[in-house]
N, C-alpha and C. Protein backbone atom coordinates (compact mmCIF):
# COMPACT_ATOMS: atom_id res chain seq x y z
N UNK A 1 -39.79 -2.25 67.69
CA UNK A 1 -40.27 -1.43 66.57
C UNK A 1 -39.74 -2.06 65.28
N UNK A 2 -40.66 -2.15 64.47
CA UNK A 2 -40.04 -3.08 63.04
C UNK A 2 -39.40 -1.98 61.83
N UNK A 3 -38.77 -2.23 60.84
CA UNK A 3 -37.52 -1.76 60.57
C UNK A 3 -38.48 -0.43 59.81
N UNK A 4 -39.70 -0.76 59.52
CA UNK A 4 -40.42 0.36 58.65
C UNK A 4 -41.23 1.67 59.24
N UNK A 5 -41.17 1.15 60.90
CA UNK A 5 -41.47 2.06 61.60
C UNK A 5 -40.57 3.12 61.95
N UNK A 6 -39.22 2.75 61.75
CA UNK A 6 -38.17 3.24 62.04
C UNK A 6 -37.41 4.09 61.57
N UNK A 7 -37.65 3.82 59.98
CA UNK A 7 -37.21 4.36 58.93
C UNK A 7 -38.39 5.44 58.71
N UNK A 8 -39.71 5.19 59.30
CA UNK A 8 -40.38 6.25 59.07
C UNK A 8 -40.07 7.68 59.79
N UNK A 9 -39.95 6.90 61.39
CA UNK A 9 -39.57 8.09 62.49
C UNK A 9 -38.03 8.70 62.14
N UNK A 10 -37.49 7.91 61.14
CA UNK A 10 -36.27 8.65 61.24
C UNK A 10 -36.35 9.62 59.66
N UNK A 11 -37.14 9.63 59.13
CA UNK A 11 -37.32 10.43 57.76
C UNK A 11 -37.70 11.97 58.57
N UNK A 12 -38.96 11.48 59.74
CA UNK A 12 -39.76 12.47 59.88
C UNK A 12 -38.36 13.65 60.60
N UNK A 13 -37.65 12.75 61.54
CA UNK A 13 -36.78 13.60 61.75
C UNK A 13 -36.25 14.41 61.11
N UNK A 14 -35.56 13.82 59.98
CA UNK A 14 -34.67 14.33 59.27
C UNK A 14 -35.35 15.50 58.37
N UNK A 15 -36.43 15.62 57.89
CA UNK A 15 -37.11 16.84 57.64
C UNK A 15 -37.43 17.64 58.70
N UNK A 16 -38.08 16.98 60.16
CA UNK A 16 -38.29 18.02 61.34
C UNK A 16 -36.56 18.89 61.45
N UNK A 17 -35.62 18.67 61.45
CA UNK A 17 -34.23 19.18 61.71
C UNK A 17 -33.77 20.04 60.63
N UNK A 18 -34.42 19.59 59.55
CA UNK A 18 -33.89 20.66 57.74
C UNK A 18 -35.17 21.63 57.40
N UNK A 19 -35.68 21.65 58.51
CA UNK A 19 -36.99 23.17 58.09
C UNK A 19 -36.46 23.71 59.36
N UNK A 20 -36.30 25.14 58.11
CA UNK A 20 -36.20 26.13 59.10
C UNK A 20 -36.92 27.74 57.94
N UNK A 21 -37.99 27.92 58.84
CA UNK A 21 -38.62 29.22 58.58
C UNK A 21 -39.80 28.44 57.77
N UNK A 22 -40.16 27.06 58.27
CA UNK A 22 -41.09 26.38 57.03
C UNK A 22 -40.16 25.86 55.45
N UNK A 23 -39.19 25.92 55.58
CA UNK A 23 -39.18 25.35 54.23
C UNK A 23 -38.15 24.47 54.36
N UNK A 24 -37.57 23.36 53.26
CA UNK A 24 -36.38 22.75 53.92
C UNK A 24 -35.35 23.38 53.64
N UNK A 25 -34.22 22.89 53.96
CA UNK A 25 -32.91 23.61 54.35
C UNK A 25 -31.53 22.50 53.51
N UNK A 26 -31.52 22.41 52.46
CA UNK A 26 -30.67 21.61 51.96
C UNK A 26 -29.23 21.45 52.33
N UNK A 27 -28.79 22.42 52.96
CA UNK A 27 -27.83 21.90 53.69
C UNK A 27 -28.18 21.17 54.72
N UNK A 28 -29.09 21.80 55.60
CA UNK A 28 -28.98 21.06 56.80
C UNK A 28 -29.15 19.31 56.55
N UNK A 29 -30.54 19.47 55.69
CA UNK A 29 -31.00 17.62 55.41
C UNK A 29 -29.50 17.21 54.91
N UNK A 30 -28.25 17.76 54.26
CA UNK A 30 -27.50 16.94 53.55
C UNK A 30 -26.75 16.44 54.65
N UNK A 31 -26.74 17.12 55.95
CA UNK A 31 -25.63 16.91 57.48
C UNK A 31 -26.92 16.05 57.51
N UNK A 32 -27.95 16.16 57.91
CA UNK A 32 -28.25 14.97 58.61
C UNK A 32 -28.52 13.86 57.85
N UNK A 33 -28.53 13.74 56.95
CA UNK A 33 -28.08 12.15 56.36
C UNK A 33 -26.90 11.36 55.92
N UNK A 34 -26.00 13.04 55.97
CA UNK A 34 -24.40 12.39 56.19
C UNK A 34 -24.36 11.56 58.05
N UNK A 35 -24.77 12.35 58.53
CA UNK A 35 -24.93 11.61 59.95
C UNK A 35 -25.92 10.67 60.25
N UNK A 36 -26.59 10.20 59.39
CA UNK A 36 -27.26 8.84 59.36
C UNK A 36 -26.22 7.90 59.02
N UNK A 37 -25.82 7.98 57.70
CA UNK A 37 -24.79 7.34 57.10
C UNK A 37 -23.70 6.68 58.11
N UNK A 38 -23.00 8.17 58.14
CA UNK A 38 -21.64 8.10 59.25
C UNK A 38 -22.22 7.05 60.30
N UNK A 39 -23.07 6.84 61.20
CA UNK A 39 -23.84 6.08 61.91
C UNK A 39 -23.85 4.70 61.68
N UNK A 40 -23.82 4.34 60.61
CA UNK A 40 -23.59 3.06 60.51
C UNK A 40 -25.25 2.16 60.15
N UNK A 41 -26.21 3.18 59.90
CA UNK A 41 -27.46 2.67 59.63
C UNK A 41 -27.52 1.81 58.60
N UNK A 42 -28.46 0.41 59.01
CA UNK A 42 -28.29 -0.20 58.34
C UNK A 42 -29.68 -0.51 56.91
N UNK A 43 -30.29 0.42 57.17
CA UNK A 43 -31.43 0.36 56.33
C UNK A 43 -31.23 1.72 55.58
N UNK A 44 -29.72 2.34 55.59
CA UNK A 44 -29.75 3.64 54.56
C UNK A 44 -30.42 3.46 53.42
N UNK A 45 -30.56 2.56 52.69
CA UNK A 45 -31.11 3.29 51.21
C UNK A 45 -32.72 3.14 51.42
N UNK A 46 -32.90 2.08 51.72
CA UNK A 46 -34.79 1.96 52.31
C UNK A 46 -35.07 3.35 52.86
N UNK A 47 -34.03 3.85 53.76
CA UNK A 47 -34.27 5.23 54.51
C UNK A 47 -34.10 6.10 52.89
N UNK A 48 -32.88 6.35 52.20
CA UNK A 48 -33.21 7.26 51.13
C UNK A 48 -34.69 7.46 49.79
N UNK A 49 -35.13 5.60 50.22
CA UNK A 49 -36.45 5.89 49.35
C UNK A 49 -37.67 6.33 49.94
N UNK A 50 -37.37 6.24 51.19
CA UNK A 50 -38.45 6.42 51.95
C UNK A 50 -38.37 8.02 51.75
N UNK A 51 -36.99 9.09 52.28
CA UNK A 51 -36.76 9.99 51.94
C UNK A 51 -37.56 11.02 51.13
N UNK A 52 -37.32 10.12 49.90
CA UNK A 52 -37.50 10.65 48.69
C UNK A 52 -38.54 10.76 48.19
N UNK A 53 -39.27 10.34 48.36
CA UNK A 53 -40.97 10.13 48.57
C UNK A 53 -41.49 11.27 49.69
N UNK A 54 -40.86 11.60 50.92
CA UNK A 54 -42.24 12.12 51.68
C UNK A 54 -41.23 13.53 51.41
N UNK A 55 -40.24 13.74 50.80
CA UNK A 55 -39.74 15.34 50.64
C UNK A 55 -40.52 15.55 48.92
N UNK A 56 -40.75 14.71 48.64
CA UNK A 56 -41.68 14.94 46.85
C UNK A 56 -42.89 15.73 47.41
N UNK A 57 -43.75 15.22 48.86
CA UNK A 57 -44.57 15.39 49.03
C UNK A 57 -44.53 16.76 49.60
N UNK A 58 -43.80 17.13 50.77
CA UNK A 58 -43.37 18.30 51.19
C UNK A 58 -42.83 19.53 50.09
N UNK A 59 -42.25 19.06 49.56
CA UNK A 59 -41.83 20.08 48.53
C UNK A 59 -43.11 20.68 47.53
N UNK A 60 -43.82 19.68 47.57
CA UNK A 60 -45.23 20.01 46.86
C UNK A 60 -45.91 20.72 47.31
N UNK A 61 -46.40 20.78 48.85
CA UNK A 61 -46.93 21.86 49.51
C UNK A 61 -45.69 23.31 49.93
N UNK A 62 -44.50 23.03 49.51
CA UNK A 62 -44.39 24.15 49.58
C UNK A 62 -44.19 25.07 48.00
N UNK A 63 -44.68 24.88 47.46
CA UNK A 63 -44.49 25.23 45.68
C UNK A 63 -45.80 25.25 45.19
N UNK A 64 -46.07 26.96 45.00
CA UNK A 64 -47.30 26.94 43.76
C UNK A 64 -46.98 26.65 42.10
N UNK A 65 -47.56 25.72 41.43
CA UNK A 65 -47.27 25.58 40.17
C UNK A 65 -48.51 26.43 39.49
N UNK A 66 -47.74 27.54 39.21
CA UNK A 66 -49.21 28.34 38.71
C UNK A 66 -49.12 27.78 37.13
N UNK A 67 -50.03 27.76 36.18
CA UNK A 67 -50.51 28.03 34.75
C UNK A 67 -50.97 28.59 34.29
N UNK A 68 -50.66 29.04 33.42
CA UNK A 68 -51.79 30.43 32.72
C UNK A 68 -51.10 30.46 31.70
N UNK A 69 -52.30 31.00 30.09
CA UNK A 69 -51.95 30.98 28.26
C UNK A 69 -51.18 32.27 28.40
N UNK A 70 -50.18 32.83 29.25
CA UNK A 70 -49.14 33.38 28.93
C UNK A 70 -48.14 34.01 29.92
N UNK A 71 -47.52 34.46 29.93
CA UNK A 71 -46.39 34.57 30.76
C UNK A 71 -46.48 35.59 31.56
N UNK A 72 -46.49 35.19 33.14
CA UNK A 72 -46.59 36.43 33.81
C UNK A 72 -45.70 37.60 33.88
N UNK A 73 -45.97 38.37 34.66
CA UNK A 73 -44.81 39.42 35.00
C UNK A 73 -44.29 39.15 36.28
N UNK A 74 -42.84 39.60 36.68
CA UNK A 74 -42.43 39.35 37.82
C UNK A 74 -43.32 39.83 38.95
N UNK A 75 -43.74 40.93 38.70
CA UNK A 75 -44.77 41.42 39.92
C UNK A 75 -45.88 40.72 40.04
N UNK A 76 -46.33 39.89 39.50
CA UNK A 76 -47.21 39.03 39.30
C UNK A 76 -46.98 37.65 40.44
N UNK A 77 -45.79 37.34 39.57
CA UNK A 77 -45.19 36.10 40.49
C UNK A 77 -44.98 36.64 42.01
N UNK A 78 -44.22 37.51 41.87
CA UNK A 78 -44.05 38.21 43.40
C UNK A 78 -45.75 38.12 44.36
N UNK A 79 -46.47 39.31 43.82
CA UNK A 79 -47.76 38.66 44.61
C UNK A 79 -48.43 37.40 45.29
N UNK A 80 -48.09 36.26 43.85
CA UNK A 80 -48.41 35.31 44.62
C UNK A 80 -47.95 34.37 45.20
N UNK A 81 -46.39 34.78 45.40
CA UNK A 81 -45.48 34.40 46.37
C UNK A 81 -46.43 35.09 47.80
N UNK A 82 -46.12 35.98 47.45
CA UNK A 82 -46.90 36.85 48.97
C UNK A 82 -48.47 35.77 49.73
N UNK A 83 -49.49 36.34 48.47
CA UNK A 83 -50.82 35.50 49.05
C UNK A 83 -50.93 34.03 49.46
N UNK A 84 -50.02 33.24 48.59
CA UNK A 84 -50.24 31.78 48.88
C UNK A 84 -48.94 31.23 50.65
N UNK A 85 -47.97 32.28 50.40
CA UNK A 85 -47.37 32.56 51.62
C UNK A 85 -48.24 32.70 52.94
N UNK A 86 -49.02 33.83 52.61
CA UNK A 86 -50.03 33.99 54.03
C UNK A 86 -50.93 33.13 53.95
N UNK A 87 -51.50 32.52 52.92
CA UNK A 87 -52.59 31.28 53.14
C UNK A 87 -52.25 30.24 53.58
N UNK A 88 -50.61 30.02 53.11
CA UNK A 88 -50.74 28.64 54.15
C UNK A 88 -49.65 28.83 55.26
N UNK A 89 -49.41 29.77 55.57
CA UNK A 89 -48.80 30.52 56.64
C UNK A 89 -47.17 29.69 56.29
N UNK A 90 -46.36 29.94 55.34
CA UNK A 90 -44.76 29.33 55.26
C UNK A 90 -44.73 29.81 53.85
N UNK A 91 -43.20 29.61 54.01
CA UNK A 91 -43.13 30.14 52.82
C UNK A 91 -43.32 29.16 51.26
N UNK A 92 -43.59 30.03 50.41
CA UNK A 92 -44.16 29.05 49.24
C UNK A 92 -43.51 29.72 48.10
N UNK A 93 -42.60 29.01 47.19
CA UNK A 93 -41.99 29.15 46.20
C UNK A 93 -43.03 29.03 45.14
N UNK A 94 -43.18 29.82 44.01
CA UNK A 94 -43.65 29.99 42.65
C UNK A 94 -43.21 29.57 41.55
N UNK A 95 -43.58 28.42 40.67
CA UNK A 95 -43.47 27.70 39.42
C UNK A 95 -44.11 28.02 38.46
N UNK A 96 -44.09 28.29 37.28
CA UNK A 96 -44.83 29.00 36.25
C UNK A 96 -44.75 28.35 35.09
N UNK A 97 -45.92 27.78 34.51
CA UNK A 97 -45.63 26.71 33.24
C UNK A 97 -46.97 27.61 32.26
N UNK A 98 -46.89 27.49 31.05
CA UNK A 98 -47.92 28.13 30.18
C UNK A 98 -48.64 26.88 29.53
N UNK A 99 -49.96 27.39 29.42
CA UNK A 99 -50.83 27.05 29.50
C UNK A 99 -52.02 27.55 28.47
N UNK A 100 -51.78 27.64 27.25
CA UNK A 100 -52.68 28.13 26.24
C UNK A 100 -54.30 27.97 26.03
N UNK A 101 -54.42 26.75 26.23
CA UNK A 101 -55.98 25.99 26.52
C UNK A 101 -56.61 26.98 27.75
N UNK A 102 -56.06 27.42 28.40
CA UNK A 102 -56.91 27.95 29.37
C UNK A 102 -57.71 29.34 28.91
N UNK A 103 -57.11 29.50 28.39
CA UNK A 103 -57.70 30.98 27.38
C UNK A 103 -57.34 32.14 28.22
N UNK A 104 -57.43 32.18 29.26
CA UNK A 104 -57.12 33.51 30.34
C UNK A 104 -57.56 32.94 31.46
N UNK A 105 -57.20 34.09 32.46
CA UNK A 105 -56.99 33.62 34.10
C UNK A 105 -55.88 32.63 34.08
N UNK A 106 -55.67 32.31 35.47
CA UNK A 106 -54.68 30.59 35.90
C UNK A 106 -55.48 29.75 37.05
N UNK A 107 -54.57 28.76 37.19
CA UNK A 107 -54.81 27.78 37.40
C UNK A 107 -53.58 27.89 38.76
N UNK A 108 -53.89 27.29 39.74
CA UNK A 108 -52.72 27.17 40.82
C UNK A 108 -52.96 26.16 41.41
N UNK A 109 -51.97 25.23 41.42
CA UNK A 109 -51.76 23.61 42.25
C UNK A 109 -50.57 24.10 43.51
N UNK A 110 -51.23 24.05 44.61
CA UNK A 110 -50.49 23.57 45.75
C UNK A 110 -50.46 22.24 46.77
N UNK A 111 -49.26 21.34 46.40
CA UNK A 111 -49.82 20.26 46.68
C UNK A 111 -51.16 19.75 46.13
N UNK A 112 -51.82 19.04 46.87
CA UNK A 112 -53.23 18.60 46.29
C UNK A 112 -54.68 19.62 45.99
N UNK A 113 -53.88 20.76 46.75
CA UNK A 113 -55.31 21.91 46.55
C UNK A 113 -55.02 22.52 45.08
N UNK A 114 -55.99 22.25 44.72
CA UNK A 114 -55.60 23.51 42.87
C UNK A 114 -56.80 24.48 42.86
N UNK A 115 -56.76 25.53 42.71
CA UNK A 115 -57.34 26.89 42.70
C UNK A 115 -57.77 27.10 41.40
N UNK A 116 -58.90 27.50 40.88
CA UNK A 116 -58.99 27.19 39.07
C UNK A 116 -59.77 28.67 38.88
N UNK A 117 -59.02 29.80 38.22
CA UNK A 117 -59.63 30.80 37.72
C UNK A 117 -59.39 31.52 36.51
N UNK A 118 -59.41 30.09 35.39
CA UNK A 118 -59.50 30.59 34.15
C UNK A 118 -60.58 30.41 33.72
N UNK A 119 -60.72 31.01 32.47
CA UNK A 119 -62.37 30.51 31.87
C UNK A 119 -62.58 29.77 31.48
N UNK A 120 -61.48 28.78 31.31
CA UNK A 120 -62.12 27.64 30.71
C UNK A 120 -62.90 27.05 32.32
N UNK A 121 -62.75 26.99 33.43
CA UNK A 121 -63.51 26.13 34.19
C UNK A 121 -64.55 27.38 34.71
N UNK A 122 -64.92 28.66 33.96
CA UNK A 122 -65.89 29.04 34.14
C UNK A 122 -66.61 28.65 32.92
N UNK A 123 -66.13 28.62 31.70
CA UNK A 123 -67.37 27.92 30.77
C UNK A 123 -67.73 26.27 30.82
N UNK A 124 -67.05 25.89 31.75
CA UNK A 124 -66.99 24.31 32.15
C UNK A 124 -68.27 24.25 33.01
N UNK A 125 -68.11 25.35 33.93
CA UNK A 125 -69.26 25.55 34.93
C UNK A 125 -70.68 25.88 34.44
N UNK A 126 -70.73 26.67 33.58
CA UNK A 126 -71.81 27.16 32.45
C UNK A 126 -72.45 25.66 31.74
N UNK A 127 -71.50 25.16 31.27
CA UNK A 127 -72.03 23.96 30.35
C UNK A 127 -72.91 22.69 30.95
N UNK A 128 -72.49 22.41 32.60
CA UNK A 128 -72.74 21.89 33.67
C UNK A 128 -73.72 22.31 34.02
N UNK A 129 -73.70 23.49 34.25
CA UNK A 129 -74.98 23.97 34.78
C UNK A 129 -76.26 23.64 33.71
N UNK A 130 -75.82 24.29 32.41
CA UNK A 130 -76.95 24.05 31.44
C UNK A 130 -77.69 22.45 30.98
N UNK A 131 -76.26 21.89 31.52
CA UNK A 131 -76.83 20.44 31.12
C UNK A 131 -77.94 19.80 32.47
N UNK A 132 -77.24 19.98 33.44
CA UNK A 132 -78.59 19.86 34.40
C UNK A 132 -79.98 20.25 34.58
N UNK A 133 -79.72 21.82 34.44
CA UNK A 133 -81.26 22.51 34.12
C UNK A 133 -82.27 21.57 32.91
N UNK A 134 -81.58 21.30 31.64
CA UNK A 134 -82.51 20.84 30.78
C UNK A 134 -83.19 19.32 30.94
């Protein structure tokens, strides 16, 4: 097995061992890369970039970055802790950045899926539409 295959199967580990309940577990990942280390591995930091890259990616699906032109309410956030929780069945932490251009409604990026229900991409849709018809 060549050294990049290796470092892959051993990333995947090391996230398969630090989720627990779906999400990661920062202690646990910090034992198991102290016990990579301790180990005597010799491709540790290739292993920490490799790391660091596919937990960017993981961490992304587990985090809604909602937007919206103003600031929610906690019960707000709470909800869609809840819905985006049961949609992708784990748990999903809530990020909240403002967003003025949107005019109303939000916008929600999970990982690569983004959810768009402000008006601006309903008058986006309108304008689209009109430009085709003519």
């Amino acid at each position: 097995m060549d050294n990049k295959n290796k470092i892959n199967k051993l990333v995947k580990r090391l996230i398969d061992i630090s989720t627990v309940e779906g999400a990661i577990d920062e202690p646990s990942l910090m034992k198991g890369i102290a016990q990579v280390k301790a180990s005597g591995f010799r491709l540790f930091i290739p292993l920490l970039k490799a790391l660091r890259v596919k937990l960017k990616r993981v961490i992304a699906w587990q985090t809604a970055e909602v937007s919206s032109p103003a600031d929610l309410s906690s019960e707000s956030i709470d909800a869609l802790k809840v819905l985006f929780s049961r949609m992708y069945n784990r748990p999903i932490q809530v990020i909240t950045k403002m967003d003025p251009s949107l005019i109303a409604g939000i916008q929600v990026k999970v990982g690569d899926d983004v959810y768009d229900a402000s008006i601006v991409a309903h008058l986006k849709k309108i304008s689209e539409a009109n430009n085709v018809n003519k």
